[in-house]
Protein backbone atom coordinates (compact mmCIF):
# COMPACT_ATOMS: atom_id res chain seq x y z
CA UNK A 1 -0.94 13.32 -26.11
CA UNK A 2 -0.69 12.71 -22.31
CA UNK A 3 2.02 10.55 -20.92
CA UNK A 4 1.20 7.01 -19.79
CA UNK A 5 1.43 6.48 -16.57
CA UNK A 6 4.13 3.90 -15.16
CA UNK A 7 4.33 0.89 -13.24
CA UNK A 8 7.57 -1.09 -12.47
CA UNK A 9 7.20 -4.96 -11.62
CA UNK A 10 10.53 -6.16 -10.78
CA UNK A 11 11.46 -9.85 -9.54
CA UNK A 12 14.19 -11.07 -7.65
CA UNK A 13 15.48 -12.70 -4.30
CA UNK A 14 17.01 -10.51 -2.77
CA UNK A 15 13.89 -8.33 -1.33
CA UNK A 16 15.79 -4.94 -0.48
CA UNK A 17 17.08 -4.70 -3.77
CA UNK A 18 14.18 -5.27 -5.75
CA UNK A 19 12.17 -2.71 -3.89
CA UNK A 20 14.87 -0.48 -5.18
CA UNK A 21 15.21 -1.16 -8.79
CA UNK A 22 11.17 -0.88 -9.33
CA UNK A 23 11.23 2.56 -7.18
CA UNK A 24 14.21 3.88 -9.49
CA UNK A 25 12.16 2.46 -12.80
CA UNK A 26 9.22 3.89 -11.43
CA UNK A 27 10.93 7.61 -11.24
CA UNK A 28 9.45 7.57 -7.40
CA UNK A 29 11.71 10.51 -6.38
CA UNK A 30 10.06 12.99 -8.70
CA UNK A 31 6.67 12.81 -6.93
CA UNK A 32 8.64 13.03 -3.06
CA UNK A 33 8.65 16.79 -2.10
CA UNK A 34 11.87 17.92 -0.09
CA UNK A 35 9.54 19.54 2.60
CA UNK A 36 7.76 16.99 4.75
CA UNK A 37 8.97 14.08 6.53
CA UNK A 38 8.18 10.39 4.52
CA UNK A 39 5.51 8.14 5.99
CA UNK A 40 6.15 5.10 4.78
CA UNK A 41 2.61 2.76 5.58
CA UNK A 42 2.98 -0.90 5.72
CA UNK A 43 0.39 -2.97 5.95
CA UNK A 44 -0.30 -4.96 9.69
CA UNK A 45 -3.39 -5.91 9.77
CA UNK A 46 -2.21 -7.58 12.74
CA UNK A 47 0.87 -9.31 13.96
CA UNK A 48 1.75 -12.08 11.75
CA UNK A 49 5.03 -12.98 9.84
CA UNK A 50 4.96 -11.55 6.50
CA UNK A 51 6.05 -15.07 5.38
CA UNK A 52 2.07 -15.73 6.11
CA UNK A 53 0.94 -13.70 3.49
CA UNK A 54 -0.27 -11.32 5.58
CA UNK A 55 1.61 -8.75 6.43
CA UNK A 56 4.11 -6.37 4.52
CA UNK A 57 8.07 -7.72 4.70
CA UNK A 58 10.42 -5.87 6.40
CA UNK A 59 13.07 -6.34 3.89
CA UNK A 60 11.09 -4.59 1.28
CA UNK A 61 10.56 -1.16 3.88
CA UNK A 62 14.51 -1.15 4.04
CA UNK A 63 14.48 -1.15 0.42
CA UNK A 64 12.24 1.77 0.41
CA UNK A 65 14.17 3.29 3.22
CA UNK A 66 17.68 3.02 1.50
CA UNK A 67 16.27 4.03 -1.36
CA UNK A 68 14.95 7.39 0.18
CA UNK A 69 18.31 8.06 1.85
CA UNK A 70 20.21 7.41 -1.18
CA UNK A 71 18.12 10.49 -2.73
CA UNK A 72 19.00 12.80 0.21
CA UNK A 73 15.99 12.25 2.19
CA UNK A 74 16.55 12.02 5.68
CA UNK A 75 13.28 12.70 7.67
CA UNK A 76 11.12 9.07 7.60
CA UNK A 77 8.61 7.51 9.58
CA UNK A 78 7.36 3.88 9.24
CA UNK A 79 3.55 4.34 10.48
CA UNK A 80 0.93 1.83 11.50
CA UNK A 81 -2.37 1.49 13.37
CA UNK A 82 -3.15 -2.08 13.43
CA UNK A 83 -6.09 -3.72 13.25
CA UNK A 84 -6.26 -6.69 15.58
CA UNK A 85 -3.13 -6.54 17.25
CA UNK A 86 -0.78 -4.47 19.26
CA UNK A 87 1.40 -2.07 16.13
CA UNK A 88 4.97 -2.43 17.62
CA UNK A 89 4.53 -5.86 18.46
CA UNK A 90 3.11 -6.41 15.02
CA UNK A 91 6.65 -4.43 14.41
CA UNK A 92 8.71 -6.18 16.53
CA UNK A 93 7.28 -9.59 14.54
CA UNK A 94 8.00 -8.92 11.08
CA UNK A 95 11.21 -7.29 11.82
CA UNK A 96 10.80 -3.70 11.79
CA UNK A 97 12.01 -2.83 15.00
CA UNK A 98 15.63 -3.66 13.60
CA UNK A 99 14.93 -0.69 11.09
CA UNK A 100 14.82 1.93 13.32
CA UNK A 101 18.30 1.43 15.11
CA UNK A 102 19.77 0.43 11.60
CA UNK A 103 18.68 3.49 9.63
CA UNK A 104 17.71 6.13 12.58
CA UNK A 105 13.78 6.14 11.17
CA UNK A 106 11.09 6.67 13.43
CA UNK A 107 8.49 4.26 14.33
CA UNK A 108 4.84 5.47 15.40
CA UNK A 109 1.84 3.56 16.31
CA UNK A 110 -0.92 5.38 14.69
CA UNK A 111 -3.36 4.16 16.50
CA UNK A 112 -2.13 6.78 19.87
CA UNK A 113 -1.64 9.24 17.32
CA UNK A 114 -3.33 12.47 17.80
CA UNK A 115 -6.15 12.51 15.40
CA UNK A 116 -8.08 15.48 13.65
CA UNK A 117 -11.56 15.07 12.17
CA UNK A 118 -11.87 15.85 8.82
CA UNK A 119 -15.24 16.71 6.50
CA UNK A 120 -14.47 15.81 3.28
CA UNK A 121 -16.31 17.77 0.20
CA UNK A 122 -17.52 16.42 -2.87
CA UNK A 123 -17.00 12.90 -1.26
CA UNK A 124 -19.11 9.64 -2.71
CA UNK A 125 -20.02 8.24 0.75
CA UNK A 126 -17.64 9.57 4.02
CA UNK A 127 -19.33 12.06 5.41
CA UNK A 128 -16.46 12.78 8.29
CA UNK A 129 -13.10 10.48 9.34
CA UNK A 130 -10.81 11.25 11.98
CA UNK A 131 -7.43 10.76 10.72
CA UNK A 132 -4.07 10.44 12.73
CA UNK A 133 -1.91 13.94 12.28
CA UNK A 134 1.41 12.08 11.35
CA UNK A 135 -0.48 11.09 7.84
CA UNK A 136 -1.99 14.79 7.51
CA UNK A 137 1.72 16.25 7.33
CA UNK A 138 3.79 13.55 6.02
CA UNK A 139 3.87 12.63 2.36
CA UNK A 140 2.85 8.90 2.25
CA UNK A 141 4.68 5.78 0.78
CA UNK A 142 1.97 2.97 0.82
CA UNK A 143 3.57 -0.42 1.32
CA UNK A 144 0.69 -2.96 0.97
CA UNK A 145 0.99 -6.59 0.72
CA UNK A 146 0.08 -8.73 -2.47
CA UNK A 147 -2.96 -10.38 -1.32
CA UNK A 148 -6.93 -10.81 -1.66
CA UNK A 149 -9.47 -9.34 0.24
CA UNK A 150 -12.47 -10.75 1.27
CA UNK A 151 -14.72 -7.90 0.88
CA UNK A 152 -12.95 -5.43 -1.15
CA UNK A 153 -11.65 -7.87 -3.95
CA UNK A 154 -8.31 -6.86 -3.55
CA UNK A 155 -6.42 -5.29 -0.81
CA UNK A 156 -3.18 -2.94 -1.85
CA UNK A 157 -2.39 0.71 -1.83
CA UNK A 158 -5.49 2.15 -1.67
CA UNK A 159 -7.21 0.02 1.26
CA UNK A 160 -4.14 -0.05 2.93
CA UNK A 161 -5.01 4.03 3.92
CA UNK A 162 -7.38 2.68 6.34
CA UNK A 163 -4.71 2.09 9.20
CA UNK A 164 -3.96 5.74 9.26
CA UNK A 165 -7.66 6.87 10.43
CA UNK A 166 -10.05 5.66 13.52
CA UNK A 167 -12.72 4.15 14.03
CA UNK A 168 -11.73 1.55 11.43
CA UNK A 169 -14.51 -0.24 11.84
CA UNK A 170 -16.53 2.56 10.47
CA UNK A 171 -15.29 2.41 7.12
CA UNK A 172 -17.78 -0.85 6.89
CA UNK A 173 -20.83 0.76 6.51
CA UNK A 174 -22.20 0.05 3.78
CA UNK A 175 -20.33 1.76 1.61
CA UNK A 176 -16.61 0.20 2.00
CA UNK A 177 -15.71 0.60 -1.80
CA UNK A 178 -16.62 4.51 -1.88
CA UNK A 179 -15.26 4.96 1.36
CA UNK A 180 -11.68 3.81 0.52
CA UNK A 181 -12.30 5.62 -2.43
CA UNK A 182 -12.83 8.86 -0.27
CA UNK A 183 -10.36 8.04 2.69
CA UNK A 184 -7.30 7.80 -0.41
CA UNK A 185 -8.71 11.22 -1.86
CA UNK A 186 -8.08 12.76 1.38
CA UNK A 187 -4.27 10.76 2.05
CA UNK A 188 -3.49 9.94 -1.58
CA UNK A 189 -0.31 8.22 -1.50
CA UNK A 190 2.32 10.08 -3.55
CA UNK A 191 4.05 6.55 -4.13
CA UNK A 192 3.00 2.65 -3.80
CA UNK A 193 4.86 -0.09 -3.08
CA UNK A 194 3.72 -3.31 -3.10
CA UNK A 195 5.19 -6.50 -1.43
CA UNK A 196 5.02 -9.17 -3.60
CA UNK A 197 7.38 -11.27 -2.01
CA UNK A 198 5.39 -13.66 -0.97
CA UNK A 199 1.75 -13.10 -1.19
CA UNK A 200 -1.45 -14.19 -0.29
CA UNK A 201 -4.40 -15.90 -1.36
CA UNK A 202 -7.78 -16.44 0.15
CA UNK A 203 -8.68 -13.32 1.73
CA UNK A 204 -6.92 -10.94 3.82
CA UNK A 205 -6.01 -12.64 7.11
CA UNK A 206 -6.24 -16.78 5.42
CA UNK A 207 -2.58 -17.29 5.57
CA UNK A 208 -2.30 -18.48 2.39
CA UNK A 209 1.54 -17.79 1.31
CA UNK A 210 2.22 -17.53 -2.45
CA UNK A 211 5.67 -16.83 -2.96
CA UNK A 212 5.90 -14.87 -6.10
CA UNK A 213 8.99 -12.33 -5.46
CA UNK A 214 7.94 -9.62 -6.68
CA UNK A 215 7.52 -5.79 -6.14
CA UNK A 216 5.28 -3.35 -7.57
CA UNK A 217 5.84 0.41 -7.69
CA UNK A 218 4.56 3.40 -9.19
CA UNK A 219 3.29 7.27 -8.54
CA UNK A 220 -0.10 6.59 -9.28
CA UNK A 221 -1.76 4.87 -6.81
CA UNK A 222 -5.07 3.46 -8.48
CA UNK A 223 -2.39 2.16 -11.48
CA UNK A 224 -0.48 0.50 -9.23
CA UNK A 225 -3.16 -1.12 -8.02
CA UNK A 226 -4.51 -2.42 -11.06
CA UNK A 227 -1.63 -3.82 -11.79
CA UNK A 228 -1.42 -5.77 -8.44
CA UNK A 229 -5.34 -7.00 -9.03
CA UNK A 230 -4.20 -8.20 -12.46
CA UNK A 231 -0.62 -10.06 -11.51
CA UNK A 232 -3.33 -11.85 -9.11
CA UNK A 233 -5.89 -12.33 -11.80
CA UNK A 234 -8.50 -10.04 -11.02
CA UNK A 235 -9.56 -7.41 -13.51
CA UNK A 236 -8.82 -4.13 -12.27
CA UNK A 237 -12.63 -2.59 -13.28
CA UNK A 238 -14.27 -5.48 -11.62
CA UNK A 239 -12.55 -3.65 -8.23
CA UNK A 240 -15.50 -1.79 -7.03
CA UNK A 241 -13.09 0.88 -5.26
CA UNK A 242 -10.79 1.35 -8.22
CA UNK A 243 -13.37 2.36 -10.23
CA UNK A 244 -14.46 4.72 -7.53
CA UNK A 245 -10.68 6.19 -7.41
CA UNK A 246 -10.58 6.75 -10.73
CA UNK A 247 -14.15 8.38 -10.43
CA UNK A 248 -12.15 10.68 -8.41
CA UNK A 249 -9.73 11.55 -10.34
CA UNK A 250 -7.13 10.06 -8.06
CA UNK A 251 -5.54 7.67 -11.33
CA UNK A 252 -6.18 5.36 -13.82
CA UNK A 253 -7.17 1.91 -13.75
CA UNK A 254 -7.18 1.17 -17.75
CA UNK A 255 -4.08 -1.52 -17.94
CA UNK A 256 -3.83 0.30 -21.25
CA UNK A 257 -3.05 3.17 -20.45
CA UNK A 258 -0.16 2.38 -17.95
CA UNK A 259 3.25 1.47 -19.24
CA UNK A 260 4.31 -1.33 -17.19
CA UNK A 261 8.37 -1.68 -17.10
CA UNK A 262 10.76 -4.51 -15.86
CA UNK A 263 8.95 -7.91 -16.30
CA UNK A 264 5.44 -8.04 -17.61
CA UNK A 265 1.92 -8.60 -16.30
CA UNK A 266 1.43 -11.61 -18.06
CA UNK A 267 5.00 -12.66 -17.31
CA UNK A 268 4.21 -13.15 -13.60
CA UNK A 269 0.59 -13.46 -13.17
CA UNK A 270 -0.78 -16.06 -11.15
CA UNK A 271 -4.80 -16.43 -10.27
CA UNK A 272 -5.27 -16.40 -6.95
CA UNK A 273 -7.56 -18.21 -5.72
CA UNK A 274 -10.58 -17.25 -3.51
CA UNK A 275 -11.71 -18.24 0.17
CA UNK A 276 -15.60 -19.25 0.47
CA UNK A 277 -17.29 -16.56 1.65
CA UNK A 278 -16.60 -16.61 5.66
């Protein structure tokens, strides 16, 4: 019988350590190989405090950070390309400029990256994406925030892979849902980590704080994702691009057949509510 996948919600107020305890009760080590540097991938859509809503908390990359050097690893990079905003001053805003002098991590801007094209095969929709190199060579810890998108349902580990390729705009053609689908086959995060701390309702860039204090983590990126949909009370098949993932064979998206640890779904689930259409 194949194993269940896992997915660790763990609450608490004390950000750091939360990230922590759900990446040691997700066994997140096991899926790090020793041989690459670690890009961990927030998500900075632009330059907002994460206490919007918006943008990933820097409390909860520190918790990913310490808990990477506690198992040995020493080679990290916290990568962005944002969207509407300059990346190190969306950096410099939530706090993660302090990281890099604190923990000796690097910080890169994606965005002036050197990018390669790549043509993937057996794709649903992206035909060719230039992605930066940094991603390419570095296994990936996607740090999304909690929150709703406006056209993708949700946005959270998956989605989040857009800030690592260029022209983002590109990936709305159309096809959005197969194309995150395709963009994650070709930089599948090896571990997710969602910021839950305070999230957001609305839609992606509404400003809508909910604080729920929470973090999601897991190995299996279209998992964890369902499990971030459902704490915000959206069913995970109803998420066009999870159901494209798991087309792909890049996870699961059944809630029953992931074994959620720490706190339950229904323990913390809130609905989130919607913005109009904009």
């Amino acid at each position: 019988m194949k194993r269940m996948t896992r997915v660790a919600i763990v609450r608490g107020s004390k950000p750091q350590d939360v990230a922590v305890e759900a990446l040691e009760l997700a066994g997140a080590i096991d899926s790090i190989p020793g041989d690459r540097p670690v890009l961990i991938k927030p998500n900075y859509i632009n330059d907002r405090h994460p206490s919007t809503g918006i943008t990933t908390d820097a409390r909860v990359i520190e918790g990913v950070i310490a808990y990477l050097r506690q198992h040995g690893v020493a080679d990290i990079v916290v990568g962005e390309g944002c969207g509407h905003s300059d990346t190190f001053r969306a950096f410099k805003v939530a706090g993660v400029d302090a990281l890099e002098e604190r923990w000796g991590v690097r910080l890169v801007d994606l965005n002036r990256d050197e990018f390669v094209e790549i043509r993937p095969t057996g794709s649903l929709a992206l035909r060719r994406v230039r992605i930066a190199r940094t991603a390419l060579e570095s296994t990936i810890i996607s740090a999304p925030k909690l929150k709703l998108h406006g056209g993708a349902g949700v946005t959270l580990g998956l989605k989040n892979m857009m800030g690592v390729m260029t022209p983002k705009g590109s990936m709305h053609d159309g096809h959005l849902s197969q194309n995150i689908a395709d963009l994650a086959s070709i930089v599948k995060p090896r571990v997710t980590v969602v910021d839950g701390i305070i999230a957001g309702e609305g839609h992606e860039t509404s400003g809508n704080p909910v604080r729920m204090d929470l973090v999601i983590a897991g190995t299996d990126p279209v998992a964890v994702d369902a499990v971030g949909a459902a704490v915000m009370g959206v069913q995970p098949e109803k998420v066009r691009h999870l159901r494209h993932a798991e087309e792909l064979g890049l996870g699961t998206l059944d809630l029953n057949r992931i074994e959620v640890v720490g706190e339950p779904i229904e323990g913390v689930m809130r609905k989130f509510r919607r913005s109009p259409i904009r």
